[in-house]
C-alpha atoms as a PDB file:
ATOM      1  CA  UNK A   1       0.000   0.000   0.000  1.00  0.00           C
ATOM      2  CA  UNK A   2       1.251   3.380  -1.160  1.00  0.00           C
ATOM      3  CA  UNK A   3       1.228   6.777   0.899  1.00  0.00           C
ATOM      4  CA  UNK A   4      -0.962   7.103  -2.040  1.00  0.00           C
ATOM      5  CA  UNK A   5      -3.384   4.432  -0.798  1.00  0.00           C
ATOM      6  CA  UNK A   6      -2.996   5.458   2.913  1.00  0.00           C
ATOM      7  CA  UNK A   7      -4.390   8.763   2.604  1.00  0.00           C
ATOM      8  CA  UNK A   8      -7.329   8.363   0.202  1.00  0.00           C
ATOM      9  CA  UNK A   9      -7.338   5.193  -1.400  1.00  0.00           C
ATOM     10  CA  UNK A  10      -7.740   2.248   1.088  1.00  0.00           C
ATOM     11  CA  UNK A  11     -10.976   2.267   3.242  1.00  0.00           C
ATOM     12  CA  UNK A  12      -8.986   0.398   5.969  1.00  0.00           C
ATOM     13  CA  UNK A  13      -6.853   3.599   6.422  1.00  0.00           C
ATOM     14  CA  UNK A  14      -9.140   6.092   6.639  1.00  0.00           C
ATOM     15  CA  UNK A  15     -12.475   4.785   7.462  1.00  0.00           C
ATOM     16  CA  UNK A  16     -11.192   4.905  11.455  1.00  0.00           C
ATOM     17  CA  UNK A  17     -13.796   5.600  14.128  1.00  0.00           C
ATOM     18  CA  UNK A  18     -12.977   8.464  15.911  1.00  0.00           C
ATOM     19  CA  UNK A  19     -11.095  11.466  14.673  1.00  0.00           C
ATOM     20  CA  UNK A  20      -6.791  11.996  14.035  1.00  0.00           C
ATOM     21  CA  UNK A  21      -6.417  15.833  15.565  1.00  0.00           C
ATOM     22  CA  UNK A  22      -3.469  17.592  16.094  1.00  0.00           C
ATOM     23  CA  UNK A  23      -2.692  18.014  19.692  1.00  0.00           C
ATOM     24  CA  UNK A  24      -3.803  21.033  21.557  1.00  0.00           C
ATOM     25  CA  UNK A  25      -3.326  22.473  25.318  1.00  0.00           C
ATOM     26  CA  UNK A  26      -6.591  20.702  26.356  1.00  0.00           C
ATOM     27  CA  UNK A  27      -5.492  17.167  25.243  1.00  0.00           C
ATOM     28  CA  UNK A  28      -2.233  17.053  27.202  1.00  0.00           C
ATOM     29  CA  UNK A  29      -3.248  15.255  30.132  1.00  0.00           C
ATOM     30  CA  UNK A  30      -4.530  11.966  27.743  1.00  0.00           C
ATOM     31  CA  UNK A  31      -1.515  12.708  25.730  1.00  0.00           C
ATOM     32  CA  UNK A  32       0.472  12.153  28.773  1.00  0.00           C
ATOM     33  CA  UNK A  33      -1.145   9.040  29.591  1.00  0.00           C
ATOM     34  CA  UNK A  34      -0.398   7.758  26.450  1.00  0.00           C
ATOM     35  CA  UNK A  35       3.194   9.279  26.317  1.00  0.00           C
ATOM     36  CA  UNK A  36       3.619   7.456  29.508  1.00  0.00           C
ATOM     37  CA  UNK A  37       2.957   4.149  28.211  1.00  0.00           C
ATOM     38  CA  UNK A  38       5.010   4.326  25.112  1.00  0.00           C
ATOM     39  CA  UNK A  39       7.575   5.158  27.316  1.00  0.00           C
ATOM     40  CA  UNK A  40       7.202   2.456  29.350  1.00  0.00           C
ATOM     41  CA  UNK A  41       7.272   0.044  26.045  1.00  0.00           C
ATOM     42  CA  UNK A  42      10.178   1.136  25.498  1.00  0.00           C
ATOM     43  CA  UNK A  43      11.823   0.731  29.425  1.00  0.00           C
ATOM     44  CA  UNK A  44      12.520   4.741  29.495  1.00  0.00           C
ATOM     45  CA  UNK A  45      11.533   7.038  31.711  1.00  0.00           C
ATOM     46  CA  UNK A  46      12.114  10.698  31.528  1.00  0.00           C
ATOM     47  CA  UNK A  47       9.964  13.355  34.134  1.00  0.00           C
ATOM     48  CA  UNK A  48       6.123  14.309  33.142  1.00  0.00           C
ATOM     49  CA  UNK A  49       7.506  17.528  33.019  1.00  0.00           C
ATOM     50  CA  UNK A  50       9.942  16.898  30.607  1.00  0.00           C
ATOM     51  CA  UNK A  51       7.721  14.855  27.947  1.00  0.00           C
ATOM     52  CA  UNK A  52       4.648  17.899  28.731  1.00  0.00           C
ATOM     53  CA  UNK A  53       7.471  20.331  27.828  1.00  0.00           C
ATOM     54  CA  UNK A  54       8.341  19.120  24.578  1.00  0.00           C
ATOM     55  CA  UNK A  55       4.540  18.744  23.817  1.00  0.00           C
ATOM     56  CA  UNK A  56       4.147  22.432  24.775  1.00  0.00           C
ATOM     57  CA  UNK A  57       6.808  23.242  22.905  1.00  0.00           C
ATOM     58  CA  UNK A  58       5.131  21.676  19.390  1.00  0.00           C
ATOM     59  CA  UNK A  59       1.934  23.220  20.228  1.00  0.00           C
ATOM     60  CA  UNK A  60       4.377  26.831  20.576  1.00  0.00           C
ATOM     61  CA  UNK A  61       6.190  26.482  17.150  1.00  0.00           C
ATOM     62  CA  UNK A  62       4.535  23.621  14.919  1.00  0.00           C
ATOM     63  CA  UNK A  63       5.853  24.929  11.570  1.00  0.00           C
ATOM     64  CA  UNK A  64       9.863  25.151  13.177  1.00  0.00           C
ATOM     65  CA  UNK A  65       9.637  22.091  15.624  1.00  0.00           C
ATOM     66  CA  UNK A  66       7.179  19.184  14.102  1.00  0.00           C
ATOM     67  CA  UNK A  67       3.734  18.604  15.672  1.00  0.00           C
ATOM     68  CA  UNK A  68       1.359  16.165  17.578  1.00  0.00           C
ATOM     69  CA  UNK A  69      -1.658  14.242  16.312  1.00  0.00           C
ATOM     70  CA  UNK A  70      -3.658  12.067  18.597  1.00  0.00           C
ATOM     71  CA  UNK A  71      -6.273   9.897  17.653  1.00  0.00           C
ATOM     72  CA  UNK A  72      -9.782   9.117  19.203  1.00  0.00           C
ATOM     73  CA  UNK A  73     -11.923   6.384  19.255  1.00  0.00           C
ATOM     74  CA  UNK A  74     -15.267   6.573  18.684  1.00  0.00           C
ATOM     75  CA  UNK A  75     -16.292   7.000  22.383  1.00  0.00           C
ATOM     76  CA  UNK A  76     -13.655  10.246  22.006  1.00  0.00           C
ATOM     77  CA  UNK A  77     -11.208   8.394  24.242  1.00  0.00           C
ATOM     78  CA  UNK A  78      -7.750   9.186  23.329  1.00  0.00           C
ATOM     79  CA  UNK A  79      -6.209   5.925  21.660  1.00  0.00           C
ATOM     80  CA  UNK A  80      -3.038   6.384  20.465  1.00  0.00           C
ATOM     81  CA  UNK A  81      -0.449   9.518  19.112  1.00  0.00           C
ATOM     82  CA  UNK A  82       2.035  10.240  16.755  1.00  0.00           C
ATOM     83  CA  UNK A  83       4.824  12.933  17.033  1.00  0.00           C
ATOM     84  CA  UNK A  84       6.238  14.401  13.831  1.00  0.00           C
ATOM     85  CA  UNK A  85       9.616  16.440  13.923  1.00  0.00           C
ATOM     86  CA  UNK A  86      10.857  18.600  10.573  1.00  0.00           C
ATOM     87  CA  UNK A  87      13.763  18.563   9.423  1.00  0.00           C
ATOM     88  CA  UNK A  88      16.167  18.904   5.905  1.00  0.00           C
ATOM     89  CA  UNK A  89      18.149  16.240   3.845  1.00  0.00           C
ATOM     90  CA  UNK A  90      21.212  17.240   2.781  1.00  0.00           C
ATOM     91  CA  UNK A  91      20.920  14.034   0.283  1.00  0.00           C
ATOM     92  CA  UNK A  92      17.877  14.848  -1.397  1.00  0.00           C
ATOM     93  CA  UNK A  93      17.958  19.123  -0.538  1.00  0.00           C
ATOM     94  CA  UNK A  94      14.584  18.862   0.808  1.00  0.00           C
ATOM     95  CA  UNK A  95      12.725  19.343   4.320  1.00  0.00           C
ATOM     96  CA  UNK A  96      11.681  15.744   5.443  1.00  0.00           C
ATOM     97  CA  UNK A  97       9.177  14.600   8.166  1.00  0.00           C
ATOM     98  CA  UNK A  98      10.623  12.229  11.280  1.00  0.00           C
ATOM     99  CA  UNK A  99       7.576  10.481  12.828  1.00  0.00           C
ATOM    100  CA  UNK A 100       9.426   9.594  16.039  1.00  0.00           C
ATOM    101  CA  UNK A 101       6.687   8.551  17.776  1.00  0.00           C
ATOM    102  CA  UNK A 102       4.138   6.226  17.016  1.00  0.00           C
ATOM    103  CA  UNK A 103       1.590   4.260  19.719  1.00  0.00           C
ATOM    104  CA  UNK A 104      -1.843   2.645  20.017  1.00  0.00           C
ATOM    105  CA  UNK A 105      -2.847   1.242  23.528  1.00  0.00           C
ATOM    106  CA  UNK A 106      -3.477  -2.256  23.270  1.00  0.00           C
ATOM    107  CA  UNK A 107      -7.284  -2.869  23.495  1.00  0.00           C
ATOM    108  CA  UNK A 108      -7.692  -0.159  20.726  1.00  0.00           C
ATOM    109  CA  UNK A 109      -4.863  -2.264  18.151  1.00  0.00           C
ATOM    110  CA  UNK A 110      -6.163  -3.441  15.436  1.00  0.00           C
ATOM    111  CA  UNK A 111      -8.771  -0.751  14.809  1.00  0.00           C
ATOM    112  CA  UNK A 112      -6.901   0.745  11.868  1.00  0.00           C
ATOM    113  CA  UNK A 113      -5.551   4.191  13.927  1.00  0.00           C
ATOM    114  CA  UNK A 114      -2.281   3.461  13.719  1.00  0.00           C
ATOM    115  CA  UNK A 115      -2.567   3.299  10.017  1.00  0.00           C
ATOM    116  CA  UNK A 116      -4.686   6.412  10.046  1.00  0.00           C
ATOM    117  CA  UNK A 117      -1.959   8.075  12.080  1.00  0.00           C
ATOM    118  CA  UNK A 118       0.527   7.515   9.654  1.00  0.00           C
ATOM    119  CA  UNK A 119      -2.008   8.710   7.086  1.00  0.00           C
ATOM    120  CA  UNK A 120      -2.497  11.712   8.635  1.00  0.00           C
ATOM    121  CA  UNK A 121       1.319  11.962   8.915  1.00  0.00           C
ATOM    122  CA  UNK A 122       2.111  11.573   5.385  1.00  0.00           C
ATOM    123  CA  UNK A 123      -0.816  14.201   4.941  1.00  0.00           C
ATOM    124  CA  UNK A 124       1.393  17.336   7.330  1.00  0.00           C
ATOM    125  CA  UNK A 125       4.338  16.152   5.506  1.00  0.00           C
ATOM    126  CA  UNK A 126       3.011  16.931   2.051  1.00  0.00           C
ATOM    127  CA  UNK A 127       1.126  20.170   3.557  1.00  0.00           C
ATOM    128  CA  UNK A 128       4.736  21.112   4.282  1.00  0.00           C
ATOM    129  CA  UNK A 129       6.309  20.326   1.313  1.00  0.00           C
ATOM    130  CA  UNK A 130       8.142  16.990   2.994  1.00  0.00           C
ATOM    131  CA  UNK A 131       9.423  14.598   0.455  1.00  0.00           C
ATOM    132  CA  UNK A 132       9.575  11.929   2.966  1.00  0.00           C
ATOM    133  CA  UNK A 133       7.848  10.591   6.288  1.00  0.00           C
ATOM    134  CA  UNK A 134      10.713   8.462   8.188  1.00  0.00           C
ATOM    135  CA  UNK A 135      10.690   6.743  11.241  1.00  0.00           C
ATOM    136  CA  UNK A 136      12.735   4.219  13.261  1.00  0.00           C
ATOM    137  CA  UNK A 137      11.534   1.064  15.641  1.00  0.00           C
ATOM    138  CA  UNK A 138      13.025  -1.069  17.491  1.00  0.00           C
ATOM    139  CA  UNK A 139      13.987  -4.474  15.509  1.00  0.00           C
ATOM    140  CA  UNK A 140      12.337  -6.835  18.372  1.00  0.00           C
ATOM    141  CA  UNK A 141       9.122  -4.659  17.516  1.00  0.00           C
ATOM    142  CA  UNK A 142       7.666  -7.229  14.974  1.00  0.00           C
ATOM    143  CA  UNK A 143       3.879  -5.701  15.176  1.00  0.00           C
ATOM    144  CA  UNK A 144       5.146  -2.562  14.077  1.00  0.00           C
ATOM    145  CA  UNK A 145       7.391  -3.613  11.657  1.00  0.00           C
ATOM    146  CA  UNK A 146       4.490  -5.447   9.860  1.00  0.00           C
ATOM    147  CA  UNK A 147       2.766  -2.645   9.888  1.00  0.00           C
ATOM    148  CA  UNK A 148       5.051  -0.647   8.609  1.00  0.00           C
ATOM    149  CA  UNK A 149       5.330  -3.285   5.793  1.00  0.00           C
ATOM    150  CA  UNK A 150       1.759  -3.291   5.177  1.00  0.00           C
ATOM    151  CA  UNK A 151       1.287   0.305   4.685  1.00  0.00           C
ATOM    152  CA  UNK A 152       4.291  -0.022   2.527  1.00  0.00           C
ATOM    153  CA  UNK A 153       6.969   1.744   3.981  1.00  0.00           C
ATOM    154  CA  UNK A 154      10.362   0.303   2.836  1.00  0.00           C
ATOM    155  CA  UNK A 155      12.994  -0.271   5.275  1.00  0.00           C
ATOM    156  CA  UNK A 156      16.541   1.296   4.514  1.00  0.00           C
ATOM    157  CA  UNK A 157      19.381  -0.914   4.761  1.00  0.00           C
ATOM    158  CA  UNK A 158      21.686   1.684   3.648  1.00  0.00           C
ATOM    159  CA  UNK A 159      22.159   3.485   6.940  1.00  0.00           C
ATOM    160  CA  UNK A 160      22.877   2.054  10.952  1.00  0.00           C
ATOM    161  CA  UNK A 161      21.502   4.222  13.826  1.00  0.00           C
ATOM    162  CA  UNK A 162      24.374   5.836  15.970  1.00  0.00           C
ATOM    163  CA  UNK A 163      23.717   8.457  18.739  1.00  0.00           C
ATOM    164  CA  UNK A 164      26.085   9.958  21.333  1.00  0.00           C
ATOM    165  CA  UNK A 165      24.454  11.159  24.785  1.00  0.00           C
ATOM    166  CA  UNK A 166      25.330  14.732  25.446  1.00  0.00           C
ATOM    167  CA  UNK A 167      25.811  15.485  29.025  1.00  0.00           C
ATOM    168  CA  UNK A 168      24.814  18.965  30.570  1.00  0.00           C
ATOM    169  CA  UNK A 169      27.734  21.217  31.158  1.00  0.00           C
ATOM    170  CA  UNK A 170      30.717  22.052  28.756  1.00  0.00           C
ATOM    171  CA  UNK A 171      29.974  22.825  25.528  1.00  0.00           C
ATOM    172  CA  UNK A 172      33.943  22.248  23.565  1.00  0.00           C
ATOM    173  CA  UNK A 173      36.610  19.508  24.661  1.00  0.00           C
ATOM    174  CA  UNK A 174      38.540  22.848  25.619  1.00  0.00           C
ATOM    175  CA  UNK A 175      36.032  24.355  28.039  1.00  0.00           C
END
């Protein structure tokens, strides 16, 4: 399936109950909730304060620093987010989309949000003039990877993930 097909072609996509909003003041204490347990799927845990921070922050400057969608069931429960940061590509010289975030609780999985987040997500990308939504998971995370598959992402075997913690303090080797 195509981003084509995600966002206006397949029924499973976007014939979701409940609505895909972008997140506002009023929805970040359900957006916390789920934060939380993504977090906890993943064994991290940084402060309320910090996660609500970076939240406020999207809600601040959505067109510099990425934005928030959360989706609702049909009851208007929130059921599951997805966090979009922008960025540029040096390799292609355009802006590009990094969904770092994507969750579903696990009585609402199945329900086609998930896909209808990344819909939605391919949808602000092209509103922005992104070339491309891309997104990580972990390898052990074989639901989301088939998902991912199904939508028809492709996974890029050109590249390995490498990060480097930056500790508080000095800024240069020198200081």
């Amino acid at each position: 399936m195509s981003a084509a097909a995600l966002t206006g072609g397949d029924a499973r996509a976007v014939r979701v109950g409940g609505v895909i909003a972008t997140v506002t003041d009023a929805d970040l204490p359900e957006l916390l909730l789920l934060m939380r347990g993504y977090c906890d799927f993943y064994e991290v845990d940084p402060s309320d304060d910090t996660l609500l921070a970076m939240s406020r922050t999207l809600i601040d400057d959505p067109e510099l620093e990425g934005t928030q969608l959360l989706a609702r069931g049909d009851d208007g429960r929130a059921v599951g987010f997805a966090t979009i940061f922008w960025t540029w590509s040096t390799l292609s010289a355009s802006r590009l989309g990094v969904m770092n975030d994507l969750f579903v609780v696990a009585d609402a999985r199945g329900g086609g949000h998930a896909d209808a987040l990344i819909a939605a997500c391919v949808e602000r990308c092209r509103e922005r003039g992104a070339t491309e939504l891309a997104w990580q998971t972990a390898q052990t995370n074989l639901r989301a990877r088939a998902l991912y598959e199904r939508v028809g992402a492709t996974r890029d075997e050109r590249w390995l993930d490498y990060s480097l913690d930056v500790p508080p303090g000095s800024t240069t080797p020198d200081s």
